[in-house]
Protein backbone atom coordinates (compact mmCIF):
# COMPACT_ATOMS: atom_id res chain seq x y z
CA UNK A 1 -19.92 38.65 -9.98
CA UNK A 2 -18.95 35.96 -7.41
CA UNK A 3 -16.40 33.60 -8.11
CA UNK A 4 -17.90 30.18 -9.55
CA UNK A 5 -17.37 27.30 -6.90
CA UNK A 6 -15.14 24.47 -8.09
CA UNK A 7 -16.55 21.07 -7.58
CA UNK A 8 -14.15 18.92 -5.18
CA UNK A 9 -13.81 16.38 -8.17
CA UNK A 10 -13.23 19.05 -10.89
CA UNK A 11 -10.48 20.81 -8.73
CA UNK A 12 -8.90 17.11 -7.92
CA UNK A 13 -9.00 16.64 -11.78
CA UNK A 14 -7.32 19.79 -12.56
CA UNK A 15 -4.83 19.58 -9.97
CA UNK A 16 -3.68 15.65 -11.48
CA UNK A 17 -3.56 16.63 -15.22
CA UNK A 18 -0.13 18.74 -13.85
CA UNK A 19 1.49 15.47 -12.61
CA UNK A 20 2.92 12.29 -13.94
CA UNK A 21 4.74 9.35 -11.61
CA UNK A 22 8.12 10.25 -10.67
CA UNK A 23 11.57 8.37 -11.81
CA UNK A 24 11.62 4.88 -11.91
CA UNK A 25 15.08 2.72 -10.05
CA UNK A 26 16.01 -0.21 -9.19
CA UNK A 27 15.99 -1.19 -5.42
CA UNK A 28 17.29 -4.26 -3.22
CA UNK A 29 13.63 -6.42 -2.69
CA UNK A 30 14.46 -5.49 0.72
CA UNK A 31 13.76 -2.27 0.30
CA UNK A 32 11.00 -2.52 -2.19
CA UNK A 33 7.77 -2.68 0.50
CA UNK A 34 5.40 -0.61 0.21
CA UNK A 35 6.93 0.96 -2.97
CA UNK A 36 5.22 0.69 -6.63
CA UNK A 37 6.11 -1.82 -8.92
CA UNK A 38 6.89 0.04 -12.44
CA UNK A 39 6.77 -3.02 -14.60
CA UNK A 40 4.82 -6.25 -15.24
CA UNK A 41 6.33 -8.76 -13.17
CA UNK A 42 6.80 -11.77 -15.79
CA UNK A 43 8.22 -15.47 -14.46
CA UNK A 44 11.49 -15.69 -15.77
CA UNK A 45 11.16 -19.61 -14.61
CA UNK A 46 8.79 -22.70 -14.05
CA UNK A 47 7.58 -22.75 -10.60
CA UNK A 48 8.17 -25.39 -9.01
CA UNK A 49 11.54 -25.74 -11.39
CA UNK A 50 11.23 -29.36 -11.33
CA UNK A 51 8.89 -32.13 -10.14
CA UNK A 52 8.69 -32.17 -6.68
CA UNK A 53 7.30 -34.53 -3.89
CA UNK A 54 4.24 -33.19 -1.83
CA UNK A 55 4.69 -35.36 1.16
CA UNK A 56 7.45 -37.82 2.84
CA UNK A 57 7.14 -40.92 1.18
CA UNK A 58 8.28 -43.14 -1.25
CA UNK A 59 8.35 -42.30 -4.89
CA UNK A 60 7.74 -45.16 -7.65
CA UNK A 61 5.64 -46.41 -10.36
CA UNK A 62 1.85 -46.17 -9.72
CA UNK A 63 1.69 -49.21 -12.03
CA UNK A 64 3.73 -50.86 -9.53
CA UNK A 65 1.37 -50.80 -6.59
CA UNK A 66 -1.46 -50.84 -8.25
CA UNK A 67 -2.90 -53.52 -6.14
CA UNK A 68 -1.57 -53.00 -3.00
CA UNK A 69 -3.62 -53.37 0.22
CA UNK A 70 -3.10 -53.94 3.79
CA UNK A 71 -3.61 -57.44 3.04
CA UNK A 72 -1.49 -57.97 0.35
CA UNK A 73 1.40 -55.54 0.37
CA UNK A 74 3.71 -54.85 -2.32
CA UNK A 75 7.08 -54.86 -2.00
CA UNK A 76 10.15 -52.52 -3.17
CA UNK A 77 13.24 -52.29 -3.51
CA UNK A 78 14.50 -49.11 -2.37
CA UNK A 79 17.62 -47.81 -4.06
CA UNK A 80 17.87 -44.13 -2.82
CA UNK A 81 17.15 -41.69 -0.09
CA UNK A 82 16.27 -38.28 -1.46
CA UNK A 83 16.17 -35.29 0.96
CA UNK A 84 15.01 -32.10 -0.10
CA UNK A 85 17.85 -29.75 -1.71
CA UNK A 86 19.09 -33.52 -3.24
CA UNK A 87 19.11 -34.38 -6.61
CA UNK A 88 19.07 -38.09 -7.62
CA UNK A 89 20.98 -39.26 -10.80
CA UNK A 90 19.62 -42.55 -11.23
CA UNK A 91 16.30 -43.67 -12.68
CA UNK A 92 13.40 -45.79 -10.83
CA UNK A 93 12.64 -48.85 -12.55
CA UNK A 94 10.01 -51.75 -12.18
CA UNK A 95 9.59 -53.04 -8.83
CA UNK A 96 11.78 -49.74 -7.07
CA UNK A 97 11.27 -46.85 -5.28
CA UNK A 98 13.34 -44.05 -3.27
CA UNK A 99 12.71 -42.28 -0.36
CA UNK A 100 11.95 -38.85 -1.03
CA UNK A 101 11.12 -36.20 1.73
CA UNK A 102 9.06 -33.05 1.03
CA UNK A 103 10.31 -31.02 -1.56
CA UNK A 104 12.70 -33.47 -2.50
CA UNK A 105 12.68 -33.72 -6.41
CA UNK A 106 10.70 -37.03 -8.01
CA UNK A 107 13.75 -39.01 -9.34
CA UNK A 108 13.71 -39.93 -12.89
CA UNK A 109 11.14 -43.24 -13.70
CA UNK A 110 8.66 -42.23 -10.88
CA UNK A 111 5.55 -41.42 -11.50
CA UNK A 112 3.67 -40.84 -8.00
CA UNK A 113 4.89 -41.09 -4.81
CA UNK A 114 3.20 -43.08 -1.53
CA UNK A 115 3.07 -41.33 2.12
CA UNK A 116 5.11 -42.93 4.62
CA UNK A 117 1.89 -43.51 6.44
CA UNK A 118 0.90 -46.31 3.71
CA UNK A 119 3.88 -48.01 4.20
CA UNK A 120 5.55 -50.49 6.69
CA UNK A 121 8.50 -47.23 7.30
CA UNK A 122 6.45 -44.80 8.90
CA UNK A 123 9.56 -43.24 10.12
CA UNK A 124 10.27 -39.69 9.96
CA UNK A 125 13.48 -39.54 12.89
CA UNK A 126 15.82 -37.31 11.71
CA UNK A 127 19.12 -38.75 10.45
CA UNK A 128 16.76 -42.52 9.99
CA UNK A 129 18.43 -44.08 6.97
CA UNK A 130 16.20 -45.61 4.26
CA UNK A 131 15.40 -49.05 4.28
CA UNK A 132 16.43 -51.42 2.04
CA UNK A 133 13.02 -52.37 0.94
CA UNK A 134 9.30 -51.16 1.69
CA UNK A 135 6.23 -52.62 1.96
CA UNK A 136 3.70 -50.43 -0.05
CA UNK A 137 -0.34 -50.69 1.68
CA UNK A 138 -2.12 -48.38 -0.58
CA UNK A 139 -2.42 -47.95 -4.68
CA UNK A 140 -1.59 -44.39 -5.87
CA UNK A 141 -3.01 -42.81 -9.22
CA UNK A 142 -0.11 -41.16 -11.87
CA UNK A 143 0.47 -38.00 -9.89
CA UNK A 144 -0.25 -38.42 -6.67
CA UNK A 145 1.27 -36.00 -4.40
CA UNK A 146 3.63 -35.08 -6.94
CA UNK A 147 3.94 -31.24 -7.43
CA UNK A 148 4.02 -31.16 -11.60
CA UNK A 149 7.03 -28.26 -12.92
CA UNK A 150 5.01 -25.11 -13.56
CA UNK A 151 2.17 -26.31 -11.83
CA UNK A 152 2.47 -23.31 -9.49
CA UNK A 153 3.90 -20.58 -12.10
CA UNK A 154 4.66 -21.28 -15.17
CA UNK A 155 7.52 -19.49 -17.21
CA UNK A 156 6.40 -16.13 -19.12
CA UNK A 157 2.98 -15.55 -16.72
CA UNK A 158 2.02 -12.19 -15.16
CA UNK A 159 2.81 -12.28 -11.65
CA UNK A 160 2.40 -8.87 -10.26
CA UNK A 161 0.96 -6.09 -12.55
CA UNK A 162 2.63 -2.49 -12.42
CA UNK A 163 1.46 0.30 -10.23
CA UNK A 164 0.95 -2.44 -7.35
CA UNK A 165 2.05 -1.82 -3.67
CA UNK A 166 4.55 -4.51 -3.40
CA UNK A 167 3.38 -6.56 -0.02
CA UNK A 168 5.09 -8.65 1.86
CA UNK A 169 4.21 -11.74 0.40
CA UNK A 170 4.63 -9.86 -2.92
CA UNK A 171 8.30 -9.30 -1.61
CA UNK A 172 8.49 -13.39 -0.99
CA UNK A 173 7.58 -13.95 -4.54
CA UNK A 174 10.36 -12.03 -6.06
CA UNK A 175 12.93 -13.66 -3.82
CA UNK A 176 11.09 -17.26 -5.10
CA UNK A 177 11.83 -16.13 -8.70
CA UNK A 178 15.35 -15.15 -8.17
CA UNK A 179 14.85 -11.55 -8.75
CA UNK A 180 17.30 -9.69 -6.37
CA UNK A 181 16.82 -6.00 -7.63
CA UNK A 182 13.33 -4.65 -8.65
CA UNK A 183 11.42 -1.74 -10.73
CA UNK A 184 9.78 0.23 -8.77
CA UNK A 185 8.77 4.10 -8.60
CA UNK A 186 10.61 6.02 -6.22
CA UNK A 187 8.90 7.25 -2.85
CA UNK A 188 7.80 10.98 -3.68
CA UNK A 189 9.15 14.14 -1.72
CA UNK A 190 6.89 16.24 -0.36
CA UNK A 191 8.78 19.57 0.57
CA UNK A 192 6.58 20.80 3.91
CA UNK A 193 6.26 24.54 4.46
CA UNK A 194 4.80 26.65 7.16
CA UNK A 195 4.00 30.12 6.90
CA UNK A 196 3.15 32.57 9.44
CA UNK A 197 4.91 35.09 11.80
CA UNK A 198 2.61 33.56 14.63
CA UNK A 199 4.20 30.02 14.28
CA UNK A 200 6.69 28.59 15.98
CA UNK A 201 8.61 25.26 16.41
CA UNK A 202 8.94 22.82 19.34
CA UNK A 203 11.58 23.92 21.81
CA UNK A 204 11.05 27.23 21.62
CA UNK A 205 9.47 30.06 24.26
CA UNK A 206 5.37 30.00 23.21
CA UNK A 207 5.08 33.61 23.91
CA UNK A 208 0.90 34.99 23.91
CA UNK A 209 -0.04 35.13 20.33
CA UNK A 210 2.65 32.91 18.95
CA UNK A 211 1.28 28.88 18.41
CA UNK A 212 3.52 25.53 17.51
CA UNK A 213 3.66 24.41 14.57
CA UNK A 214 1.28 21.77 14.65
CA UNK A 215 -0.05 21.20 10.64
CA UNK A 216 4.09 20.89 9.61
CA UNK A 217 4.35 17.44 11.88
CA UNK A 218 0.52 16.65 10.89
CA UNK A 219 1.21 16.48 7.17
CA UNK A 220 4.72 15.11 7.46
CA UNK A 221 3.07 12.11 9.28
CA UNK A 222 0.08 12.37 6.37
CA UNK A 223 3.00 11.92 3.79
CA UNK A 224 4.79 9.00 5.46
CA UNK A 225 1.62 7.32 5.80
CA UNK A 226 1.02 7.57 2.29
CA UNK A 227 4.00 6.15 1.30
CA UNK A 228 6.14 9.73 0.68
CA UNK A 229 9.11 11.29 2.36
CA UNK A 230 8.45 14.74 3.85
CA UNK A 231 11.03 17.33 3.23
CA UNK A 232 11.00 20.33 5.99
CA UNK A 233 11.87 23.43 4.57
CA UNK A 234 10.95 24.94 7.83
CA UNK A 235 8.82 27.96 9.00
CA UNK A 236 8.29 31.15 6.93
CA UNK A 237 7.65 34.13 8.48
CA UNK A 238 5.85 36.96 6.57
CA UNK A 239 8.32 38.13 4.68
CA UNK A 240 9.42 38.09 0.88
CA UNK A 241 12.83 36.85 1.81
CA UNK A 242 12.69 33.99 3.84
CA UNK A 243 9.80 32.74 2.17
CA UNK A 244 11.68 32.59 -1.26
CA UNK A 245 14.77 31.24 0.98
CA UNK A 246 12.35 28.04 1.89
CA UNK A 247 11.34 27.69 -1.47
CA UNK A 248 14.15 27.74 -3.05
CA UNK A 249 15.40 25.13 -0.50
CA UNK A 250 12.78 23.27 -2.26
CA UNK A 251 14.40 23.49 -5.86
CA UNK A 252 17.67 22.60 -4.49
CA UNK A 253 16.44 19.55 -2.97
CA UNK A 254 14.37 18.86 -5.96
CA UNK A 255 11.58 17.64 -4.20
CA UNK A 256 8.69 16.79 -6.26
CA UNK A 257 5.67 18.72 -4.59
CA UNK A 258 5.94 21.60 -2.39
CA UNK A 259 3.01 22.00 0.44
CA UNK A 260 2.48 25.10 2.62
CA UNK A 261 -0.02 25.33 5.04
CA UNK A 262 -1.70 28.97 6.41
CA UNK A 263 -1.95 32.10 4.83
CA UNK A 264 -4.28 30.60 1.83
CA UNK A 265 -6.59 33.32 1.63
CA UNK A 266 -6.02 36.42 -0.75
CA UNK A 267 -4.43 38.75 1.40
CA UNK A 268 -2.54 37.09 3.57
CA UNK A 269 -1.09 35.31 0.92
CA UNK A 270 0.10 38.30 -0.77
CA UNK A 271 3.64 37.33 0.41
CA UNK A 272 3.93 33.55 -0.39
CA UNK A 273 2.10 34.83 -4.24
CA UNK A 274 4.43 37.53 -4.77
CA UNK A 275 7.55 35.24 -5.05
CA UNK A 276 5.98 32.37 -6.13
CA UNK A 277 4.83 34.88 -9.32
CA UNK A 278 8.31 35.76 -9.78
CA UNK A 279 9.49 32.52 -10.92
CA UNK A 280 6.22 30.60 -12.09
CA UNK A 281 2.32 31.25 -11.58
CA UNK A 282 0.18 30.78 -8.20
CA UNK A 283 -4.07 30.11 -9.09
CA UNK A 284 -6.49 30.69 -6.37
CA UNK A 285 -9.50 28.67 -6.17
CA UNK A 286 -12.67 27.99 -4.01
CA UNK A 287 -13.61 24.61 -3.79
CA UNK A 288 -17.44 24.12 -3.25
CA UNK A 289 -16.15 22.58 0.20
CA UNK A 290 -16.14 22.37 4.42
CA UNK A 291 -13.97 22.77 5.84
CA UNK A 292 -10.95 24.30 3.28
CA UNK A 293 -12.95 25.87 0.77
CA UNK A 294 -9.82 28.26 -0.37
CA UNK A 295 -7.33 26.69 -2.02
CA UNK A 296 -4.05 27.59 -3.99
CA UNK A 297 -2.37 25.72 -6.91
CA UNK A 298 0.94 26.41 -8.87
CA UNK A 299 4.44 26.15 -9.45
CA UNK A 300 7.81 27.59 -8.47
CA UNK A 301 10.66 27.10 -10.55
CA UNK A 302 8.91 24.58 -12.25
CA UNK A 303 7.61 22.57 -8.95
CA UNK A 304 4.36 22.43 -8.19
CA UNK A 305 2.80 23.87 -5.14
CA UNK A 306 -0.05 23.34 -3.05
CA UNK A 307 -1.40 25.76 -0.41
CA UNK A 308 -3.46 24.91 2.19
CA UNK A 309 -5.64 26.83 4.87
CA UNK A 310 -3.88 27.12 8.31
CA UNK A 311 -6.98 26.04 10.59
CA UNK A 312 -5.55 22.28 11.69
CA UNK A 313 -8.10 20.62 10.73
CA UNK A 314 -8.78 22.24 7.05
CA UNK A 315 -5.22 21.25 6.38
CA UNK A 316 -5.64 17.98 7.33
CA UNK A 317 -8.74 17.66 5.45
CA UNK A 318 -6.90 19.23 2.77
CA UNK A 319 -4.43 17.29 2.58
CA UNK A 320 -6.96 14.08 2.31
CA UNK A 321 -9.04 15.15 -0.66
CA UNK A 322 -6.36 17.26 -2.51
CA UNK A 323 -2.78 16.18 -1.45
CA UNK A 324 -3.31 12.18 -1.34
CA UNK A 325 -4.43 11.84 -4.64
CA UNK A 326 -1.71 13.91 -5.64
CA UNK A 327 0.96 11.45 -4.10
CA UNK A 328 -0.81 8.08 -5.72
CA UNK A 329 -0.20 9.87 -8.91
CA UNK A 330 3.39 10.12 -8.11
CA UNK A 331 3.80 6.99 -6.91
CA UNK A 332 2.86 5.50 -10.19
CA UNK A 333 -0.59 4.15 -8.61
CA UNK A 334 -3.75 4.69 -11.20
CA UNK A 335 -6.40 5.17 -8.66
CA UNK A 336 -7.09 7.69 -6.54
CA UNK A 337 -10.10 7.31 -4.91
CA UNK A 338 -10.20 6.38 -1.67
CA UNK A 339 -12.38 3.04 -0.91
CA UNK A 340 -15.98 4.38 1.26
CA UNK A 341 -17.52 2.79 3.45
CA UNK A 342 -21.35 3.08 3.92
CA UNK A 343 -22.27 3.94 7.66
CA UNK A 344 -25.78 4.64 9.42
CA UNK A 345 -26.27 8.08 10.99
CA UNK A 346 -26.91 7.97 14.58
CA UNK A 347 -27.59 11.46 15.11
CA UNK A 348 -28.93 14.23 12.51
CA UNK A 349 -26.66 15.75 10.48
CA UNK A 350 -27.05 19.52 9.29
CA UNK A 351 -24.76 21.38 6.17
CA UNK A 352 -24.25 24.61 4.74
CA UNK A 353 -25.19 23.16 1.12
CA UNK A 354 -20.76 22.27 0.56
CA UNK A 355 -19.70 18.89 0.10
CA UNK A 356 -18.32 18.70 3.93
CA UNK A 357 -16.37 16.10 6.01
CA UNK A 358 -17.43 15.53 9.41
CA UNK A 359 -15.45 13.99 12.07
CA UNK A 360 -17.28 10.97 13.51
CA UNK A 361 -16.71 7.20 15.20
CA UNK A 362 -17.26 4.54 13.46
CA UNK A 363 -18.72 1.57 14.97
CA UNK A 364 -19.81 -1.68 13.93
CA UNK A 365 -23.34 -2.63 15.34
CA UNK A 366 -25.79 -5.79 14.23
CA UNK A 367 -23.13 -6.30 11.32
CA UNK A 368 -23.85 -2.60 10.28
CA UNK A 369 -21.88 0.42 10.75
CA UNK A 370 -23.11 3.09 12.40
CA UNK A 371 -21.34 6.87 12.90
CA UNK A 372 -21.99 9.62 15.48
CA UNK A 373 -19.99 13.01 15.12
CA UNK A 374 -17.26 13.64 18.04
CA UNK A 375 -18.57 17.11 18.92
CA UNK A 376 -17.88 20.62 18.01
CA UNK A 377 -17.03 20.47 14.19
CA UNK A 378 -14.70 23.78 14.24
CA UNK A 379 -11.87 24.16 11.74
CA UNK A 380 -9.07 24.72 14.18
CA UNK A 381 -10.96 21.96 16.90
CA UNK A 382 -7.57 19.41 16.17
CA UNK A 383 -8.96 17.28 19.49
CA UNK A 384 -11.75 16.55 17.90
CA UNK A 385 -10.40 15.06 14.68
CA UNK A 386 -7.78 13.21 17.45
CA UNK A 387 -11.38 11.25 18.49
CA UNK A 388 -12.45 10.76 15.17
CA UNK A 389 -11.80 7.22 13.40
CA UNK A 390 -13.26 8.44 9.76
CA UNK A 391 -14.60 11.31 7.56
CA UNK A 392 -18.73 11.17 6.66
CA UNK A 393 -18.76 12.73 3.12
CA UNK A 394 -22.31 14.77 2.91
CA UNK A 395 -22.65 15.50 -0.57
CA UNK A 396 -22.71 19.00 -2.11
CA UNK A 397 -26.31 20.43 -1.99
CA UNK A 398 -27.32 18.37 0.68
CA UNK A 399 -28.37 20.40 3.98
CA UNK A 400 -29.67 17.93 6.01
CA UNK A 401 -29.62 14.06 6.61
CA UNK A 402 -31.64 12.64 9.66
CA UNK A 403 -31.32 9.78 12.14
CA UNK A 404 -31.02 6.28 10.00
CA UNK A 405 -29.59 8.14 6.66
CA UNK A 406 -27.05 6.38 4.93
CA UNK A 407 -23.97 7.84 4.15
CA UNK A 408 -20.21 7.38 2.49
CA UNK A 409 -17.33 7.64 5.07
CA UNK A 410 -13.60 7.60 4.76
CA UNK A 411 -12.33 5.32 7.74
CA UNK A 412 -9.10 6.06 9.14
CA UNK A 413 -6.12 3.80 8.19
CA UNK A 414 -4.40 2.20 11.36
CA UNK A 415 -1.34 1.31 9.15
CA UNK A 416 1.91 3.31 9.63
């Protein structure tokens, strides 16, 4: 009796309920980009601290100028100049005001502040003392251009949630709120390993029937761009002993996923199962899927393993549906799926029944998108993925979608 296909979701669901994030540290902000936060940001402080002034102007009390005008000005006596990073110890009383620049806190007794502009000092020169008094043109309500303590934050509030990818401007917030070191999960390691007696690396003589190794630099850039560091533990040849040497270059590194590409299918994988048996367990499956339908799953010496089919682009499609959500799981991320896009067909689309991945361009067109395939869909065809800007998903049982069908598509990230 033939082997029951795994669904694509069912084997992506099997292969998670193995992992868990990895450790959680502490890291400079600087180095905290693109990592995962581990725990609820909370305000330790007000933001803005203290009352602040939105504007250059003059701060006072709105009761003061209440009926001001062009007309009939009101005048103040100014008693301080407060630049921003300044704090002023005095307190504004009837009839006063102090210059205060953007930023600059509100000094004690003020209530609102005017913009130069309203005023006979519409100075801004740098080093321009403050006058001793100022004509005021314009009333101002309680408030006005005043930037209220906490109005922006205030102390105790959820900033950032855990399992976000800290941004940039993420980054800028932490450095706002004082916070120097951060939680975050570390990046995963992904220990990379080619098998394969035909394989081998850049530099060396490509004698007829040997071929580069071109899926260990493909999935070493597929694990930096997904926010892991790739571990090379090199190229295997088909033999017991320098297969387990590899591997257990793994367990000394203590990397937390191992990922070999070729030499998937049941015989040829006799080698890579027979010492992977000895120290833990290896599962074949076959994933109701084109192109990569045989896949392996395990652990050795207690690290999980992956192994993926040698044709280029089966490893790289692989790595997509199987090996991604893998690494947001370790990264301390909660979802997996991938955002999809829903493109027109521009040209028919045939399938063997599998859920398969097509290489295609994407373009946008009348504010639609619209995909065409990039050729010859062959497993070891790498060009053609190297043309390709996204992934159409046809789903499983579906053999045939014509011109104008709409369909999901995975677009390429341009991000590094």
């Amino acid at each position: 009796m033939e082997e029951r296909l795994l669904s694509v979701n069912e084997a992506i669901e099997r292969i998670l309920d193995e992992f868990k994030p990895v450790e959680i540290k502490k890291v400079p902000i600087e180095d905290a980009g693109g990592l995962i936060l581990a725990k609820d940001l909370i305000a330790p402080v007000d933001l803005p601290r203290f009352a602040d002034s939105s504007m250059d102007g003059f701060a006072l009390r709105a009761e003061d100028v209440r009926s001001a005008s062009r007309e009939i000005p009101i005048k103040l006596q100014v008693i301080a100049d407060v630049p921003a990073g300044t704090y002023f110890e005095g307190k504004v009383g009837p009839g006063q005001a102090a210059r205060v620049m953007t930023g600059g806190v509100l000094p004690n007794g003020a209530d609102a502040v005017v913009p130069v502009e309203f005023t006979d000092f519409d100075y801004r020169s740098p080093g321009l003392s403050a006058p001793a008094t100022v004509c005021i043109f314009k009333p101002v309500g309680i408030g006005d251009n005043v930037r209220k303590c906490g109005q922006d934050i205030w102390r105790g509030q959820l900033i950032i949630s855990a399992g976000s990818v800290l941004r940039p401007q993420d980054i800028g917030m932490l450095a706002t709120l004082g916070q120097s070191l951060i939680d975050v999960y570390k990046k995963p390691q992904i220990g990379l390993l080619s098998t394969g007696d035909e394989i081998v690396t850049l530099g060396e003589e490509l004698l007829i029937g040997k071929i580069y190794d071109s899926n260990g630099y493909t999935l070493a850039a597929l694990v930096d761009q997904a926010g892991g560091e790739a571990i090379r533990l090199g190229i295997a040849p088909d033999t017991v002993s320098e297969i387990r040497r590899c591997l257990d270059r793994a367990v000394e590194m203590k990397v937390d996923l191992i990922v070999s590409s070729a030499g998937v299918s049941v015989g040829a994988f006799d080698f890579v199962r027979s010492v992977v048996e000895e120290y833990g367990r290896i599962t074949f499956w076959r994933v109701n899927m084109r192109p990569g339908k045989p896949l392996a799953f395990g652990n050795y010496r207690g690290i999980p393993i992956v192994g993926l089919p040698g044709n280029p682009v089966s490893a790289f499609v692989g790595f997509e549906v199987f090996v991604y959500p893998i690494m947001t799981k370790l990264r301390g991320l909660a979802e997996w799926q991938r955002p999809v896009q829903r493109v027109v067909l521009e040209q028919a689309i045939t399938s063997d029944g599998r859920e398969s991945y097509f290489r295609s361009i994407v373009n946008q067109k009348r504010g639609k998108l619209y995909a065409r395939l990039t050729g010859h869909q062959g497993s070891g065809n790498l060009y053609s993925l190297v043309q390709a800007n996204a992934l159409l998903i046809v789903p499983s049982e579906v053999k045939s979608l014509p011109v104008g069908a709409e369909i999901d598509a995975w677009i390429f990230s341009t991000a590094w």
